[in-house]
N, C-alpha and C. Protein backbone atom coordinates (compact mmCIF):
# COMPACT_ATOMS: atom_id res chain seq x y z
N UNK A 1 0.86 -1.17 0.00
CA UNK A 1 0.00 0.00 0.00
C UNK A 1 0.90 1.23 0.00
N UNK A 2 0.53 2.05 -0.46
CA UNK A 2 1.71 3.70 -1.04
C UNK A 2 1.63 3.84 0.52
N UNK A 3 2.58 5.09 0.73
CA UNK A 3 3.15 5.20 2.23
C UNK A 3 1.54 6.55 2.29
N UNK A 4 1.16 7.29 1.13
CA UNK A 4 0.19 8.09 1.84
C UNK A 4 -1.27 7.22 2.15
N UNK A 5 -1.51 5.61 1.55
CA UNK A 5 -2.60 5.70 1.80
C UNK A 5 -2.66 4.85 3.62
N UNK A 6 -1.44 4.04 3.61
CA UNK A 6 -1.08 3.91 4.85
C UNK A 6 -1.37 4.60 6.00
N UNK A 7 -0.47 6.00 5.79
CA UNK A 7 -0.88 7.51 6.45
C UNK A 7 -2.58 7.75 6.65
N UNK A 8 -2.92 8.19 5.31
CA UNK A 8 -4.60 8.12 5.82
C UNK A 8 -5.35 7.27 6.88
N UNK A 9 -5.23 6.15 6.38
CA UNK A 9 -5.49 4.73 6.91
C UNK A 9 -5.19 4.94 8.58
N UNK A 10 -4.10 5.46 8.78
CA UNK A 10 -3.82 5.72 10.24
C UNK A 10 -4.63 7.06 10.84
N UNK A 11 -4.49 7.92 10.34
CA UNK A 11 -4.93 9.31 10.52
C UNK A 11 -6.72 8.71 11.04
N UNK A 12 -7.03 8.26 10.19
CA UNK A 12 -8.65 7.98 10.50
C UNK A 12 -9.04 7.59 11.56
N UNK A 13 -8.33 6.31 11.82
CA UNK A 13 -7.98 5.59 12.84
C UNK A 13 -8.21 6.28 14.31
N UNK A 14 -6.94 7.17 13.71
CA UNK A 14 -6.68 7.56 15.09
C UNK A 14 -7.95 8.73 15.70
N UNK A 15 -8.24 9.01 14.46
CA UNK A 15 -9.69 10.06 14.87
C UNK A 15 -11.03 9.24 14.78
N UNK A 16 -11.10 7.98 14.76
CA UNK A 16 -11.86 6.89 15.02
C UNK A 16 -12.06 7.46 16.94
N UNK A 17 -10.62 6.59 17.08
CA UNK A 17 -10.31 6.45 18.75
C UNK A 17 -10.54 7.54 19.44
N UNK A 18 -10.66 8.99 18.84
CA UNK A 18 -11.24 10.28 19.94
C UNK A 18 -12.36 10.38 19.51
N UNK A 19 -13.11 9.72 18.92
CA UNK A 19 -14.59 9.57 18.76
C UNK A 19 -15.06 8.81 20.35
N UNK A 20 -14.46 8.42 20.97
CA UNK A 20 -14.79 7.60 21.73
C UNK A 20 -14.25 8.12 22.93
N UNK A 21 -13.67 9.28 23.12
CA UNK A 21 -13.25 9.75 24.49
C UNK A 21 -14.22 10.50 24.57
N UNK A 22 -14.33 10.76 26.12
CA UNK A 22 -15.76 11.51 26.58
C UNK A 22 -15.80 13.03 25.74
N UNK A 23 -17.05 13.91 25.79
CA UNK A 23 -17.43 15.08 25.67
C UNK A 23 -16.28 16.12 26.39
N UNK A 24 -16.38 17.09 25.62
CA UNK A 24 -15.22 17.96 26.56
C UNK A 24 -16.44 19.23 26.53
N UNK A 25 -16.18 19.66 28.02
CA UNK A 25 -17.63 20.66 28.55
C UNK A 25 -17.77 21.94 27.11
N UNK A 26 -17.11 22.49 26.51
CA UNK A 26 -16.82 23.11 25.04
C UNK A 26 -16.35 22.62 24.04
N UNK A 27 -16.60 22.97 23.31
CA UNK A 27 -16.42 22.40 21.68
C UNK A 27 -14.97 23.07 21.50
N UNK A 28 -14.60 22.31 21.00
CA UNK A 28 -12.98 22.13 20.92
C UNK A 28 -12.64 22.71 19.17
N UNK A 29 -11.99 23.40 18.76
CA UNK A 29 -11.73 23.30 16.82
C UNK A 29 -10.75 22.46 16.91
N UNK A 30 -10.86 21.62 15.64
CA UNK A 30 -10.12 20.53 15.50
C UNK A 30 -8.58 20.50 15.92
N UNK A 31 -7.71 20.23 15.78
CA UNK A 31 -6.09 20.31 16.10
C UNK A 31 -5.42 20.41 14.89
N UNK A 32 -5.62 20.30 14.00
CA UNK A 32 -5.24 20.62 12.58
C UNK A 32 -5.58 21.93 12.41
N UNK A 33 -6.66 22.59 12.54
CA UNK A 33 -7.15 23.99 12.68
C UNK A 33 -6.00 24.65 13.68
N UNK A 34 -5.76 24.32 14.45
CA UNK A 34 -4.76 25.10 15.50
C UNK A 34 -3.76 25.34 14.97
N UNK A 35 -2.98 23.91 14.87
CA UNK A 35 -1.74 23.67 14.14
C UNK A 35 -1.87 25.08 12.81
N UNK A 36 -2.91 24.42 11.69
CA UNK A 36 -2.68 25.44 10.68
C UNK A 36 -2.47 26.83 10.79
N UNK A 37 -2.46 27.28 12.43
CA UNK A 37 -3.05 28.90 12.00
C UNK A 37 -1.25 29.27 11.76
N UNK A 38 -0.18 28.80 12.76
CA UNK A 38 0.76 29.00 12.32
C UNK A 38 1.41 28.06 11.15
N UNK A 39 1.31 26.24 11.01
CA UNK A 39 2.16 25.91 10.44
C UNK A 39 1.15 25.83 8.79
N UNK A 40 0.42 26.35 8.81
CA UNK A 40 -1.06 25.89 7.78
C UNK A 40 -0.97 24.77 7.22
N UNK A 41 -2.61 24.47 6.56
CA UNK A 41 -3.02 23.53 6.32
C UNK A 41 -2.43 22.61 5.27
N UNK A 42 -1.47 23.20 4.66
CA UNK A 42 -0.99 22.19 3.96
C UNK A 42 0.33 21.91 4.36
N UNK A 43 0.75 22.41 5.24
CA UNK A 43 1.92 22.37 6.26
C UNK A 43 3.13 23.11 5.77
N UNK A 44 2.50 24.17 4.74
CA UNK A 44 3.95 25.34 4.78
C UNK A 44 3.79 26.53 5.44
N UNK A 45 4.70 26.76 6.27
CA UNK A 45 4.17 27.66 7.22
C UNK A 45 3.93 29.30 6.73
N UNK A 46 3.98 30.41 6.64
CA UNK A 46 3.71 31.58 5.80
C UNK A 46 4.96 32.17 6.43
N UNK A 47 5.20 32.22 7.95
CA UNK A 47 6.37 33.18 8.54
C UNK A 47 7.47 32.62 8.31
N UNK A 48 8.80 33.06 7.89
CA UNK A 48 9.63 32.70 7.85
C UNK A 48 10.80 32.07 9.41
N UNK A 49 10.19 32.30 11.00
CA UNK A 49 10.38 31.56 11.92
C UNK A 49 9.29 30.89 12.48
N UNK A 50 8.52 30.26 11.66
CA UNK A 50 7.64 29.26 11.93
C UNK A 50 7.98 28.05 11.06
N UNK A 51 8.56 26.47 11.15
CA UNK A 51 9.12 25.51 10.19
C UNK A 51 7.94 24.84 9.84
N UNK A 52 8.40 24.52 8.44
CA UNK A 52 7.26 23.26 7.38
C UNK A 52 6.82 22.45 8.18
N UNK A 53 5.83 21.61 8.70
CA UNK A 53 5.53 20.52 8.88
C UNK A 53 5.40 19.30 7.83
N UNK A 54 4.97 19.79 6.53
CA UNK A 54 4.93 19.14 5.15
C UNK A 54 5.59 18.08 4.87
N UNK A 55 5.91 16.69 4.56
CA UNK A 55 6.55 15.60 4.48
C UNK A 55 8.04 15.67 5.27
N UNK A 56 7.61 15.86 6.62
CA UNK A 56 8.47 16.06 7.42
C UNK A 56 8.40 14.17 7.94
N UNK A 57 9.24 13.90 8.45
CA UNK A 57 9.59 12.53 9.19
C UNK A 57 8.47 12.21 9.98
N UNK A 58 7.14 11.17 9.98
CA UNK A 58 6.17 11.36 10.61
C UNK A 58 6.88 10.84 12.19
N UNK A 59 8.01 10.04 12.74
CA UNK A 59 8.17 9.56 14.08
C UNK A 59 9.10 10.63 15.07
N UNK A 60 9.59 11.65 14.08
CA UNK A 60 10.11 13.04 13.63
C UNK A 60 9.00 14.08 14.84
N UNK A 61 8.47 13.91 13.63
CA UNK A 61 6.88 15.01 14.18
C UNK A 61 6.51 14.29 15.57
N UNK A 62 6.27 13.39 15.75
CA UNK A 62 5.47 12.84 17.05
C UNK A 62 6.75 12.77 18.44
N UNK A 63 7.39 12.65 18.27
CA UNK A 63 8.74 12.75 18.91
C UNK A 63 8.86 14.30 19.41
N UNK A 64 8.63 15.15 18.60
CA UNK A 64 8.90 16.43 18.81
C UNK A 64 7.95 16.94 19.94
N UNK A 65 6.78 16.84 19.33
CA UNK A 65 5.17 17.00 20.04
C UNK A 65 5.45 16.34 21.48
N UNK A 66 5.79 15.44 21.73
CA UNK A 66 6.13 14.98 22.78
C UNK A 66 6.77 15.62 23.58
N UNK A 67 7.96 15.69 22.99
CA UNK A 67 8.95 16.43 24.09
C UNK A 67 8.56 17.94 24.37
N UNK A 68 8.20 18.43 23.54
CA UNK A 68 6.91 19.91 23.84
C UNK A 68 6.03 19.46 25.01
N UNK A 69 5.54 18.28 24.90
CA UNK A 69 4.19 18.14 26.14
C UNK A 69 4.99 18.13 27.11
N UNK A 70 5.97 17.20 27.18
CA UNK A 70 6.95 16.71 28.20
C UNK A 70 7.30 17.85 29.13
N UNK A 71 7.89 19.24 28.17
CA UNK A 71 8.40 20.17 28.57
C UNK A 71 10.02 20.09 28.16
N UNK A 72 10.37 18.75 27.73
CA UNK A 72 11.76 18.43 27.51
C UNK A 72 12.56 19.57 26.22
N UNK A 73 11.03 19.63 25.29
CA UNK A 73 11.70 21.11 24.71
C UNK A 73 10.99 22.27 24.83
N UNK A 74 12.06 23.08 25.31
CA UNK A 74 11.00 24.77 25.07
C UNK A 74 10.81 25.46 23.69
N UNK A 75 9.67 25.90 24.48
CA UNK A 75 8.74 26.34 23.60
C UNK A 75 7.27 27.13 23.75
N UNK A 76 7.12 27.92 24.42
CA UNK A 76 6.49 28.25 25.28
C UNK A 76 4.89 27.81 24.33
N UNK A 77 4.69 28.46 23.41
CA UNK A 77 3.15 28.02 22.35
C UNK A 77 2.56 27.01 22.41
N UNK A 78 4.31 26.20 21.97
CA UNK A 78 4.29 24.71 21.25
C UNK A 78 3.86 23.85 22.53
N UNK A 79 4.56 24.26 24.02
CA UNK A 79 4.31 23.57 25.22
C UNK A 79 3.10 23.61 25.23
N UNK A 80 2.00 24.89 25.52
CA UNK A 80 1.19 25.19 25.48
C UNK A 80 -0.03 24.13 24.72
N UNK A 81 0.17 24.22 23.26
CA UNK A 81 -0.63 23.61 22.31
C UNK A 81 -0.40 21.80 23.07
N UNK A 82 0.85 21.70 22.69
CA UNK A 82 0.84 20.21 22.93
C UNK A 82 0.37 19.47 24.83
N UNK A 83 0.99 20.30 25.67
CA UNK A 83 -0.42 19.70 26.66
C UNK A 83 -1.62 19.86 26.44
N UNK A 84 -2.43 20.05 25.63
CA UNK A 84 -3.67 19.96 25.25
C UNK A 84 -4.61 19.05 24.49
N UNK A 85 -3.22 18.54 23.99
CA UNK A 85 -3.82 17.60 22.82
C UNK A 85 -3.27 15.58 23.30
N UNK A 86 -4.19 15.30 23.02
CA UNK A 86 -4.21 13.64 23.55
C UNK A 86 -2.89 12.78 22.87
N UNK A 87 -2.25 12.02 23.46
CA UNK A 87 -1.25 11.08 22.42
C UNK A 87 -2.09 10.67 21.37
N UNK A 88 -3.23 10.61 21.23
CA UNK A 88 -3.70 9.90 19.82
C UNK A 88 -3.81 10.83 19.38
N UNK A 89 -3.95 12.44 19.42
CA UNK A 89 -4.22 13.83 18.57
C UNK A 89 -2.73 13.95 18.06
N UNK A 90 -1.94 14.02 19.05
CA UNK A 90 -0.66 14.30 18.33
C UNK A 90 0.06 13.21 16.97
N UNK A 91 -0.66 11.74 17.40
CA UNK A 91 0.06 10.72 16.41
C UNK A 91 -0.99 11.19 15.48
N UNK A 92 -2.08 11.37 15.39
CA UNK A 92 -2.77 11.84 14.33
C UNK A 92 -2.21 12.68 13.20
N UNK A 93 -1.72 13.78 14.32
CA UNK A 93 -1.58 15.11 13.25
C UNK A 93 0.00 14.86 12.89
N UNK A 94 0.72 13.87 13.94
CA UNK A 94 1.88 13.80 13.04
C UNK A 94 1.94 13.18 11.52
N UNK A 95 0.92 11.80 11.59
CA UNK A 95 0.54 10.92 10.50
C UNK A 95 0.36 11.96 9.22
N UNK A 96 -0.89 13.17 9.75
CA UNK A 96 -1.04 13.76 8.57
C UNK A 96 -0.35 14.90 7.73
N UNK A 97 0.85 15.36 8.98
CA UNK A 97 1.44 16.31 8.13
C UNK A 97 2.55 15.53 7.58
N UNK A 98 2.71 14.42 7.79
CA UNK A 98 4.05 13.80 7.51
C UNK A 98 3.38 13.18 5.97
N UNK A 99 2.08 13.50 5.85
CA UNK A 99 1.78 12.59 4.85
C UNK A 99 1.59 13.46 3.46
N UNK A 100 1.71 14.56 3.88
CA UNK A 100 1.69 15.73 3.03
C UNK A 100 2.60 15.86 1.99
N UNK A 101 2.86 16.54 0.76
CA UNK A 101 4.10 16.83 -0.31
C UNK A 101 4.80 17.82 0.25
N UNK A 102 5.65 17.55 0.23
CA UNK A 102 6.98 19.21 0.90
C UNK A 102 6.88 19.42 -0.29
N UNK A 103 7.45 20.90 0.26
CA UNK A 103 7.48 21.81 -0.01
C UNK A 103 8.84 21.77 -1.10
């Protein structure tokens, strides 16, 4: 199977599995919506100190996100954004920007 339909295949998945975590007391915009406002939606970012996400290394991306939640890297936004978002949101959105065409 091509490595993007793999990617999809996972991406779904993984937004299968937060179909199934409880209600959150407000409606949440998706995490791709967040992500995009700086790195956008197709994962090239517009500012020149904001980096591509775009066929970036997907274990790359999830690794990173991590160590943001962790706190292991600073980042004050990125800390920010990523305690917010579930290990299955982050493998999600790593799946899908990694699944993207660079730039």
């Amino acid at each position: 199977m091509p490595r993007l339909g793999r990617t999809l295949i996972s991406f779904a998945m993984a937004l299968l599995a937060l179909q199934t975590l409880p209600l959150q007391a407000e409606p949440r915009t998706s995490s791709i919506e967040e992500c995009a406002a700086c790195h956008g939606l197709d994962g090239i970012a517009r500012d020149s100190e904001v980096p591509h996400l775009a066929g970036q290394n997907e274990r790359y991306l999830y690794n990173q996100m991590m160590a943001f939640r962790a706190g292991k890297r600073a980042h004050k936004e990125m800390r920010y954004m990523a305690r917010s978002m579930s290990v299955a949101e982050i493998a999600a959105l790593s799946a899908y920007y990694a699944a993207l065409p660079p730039r």
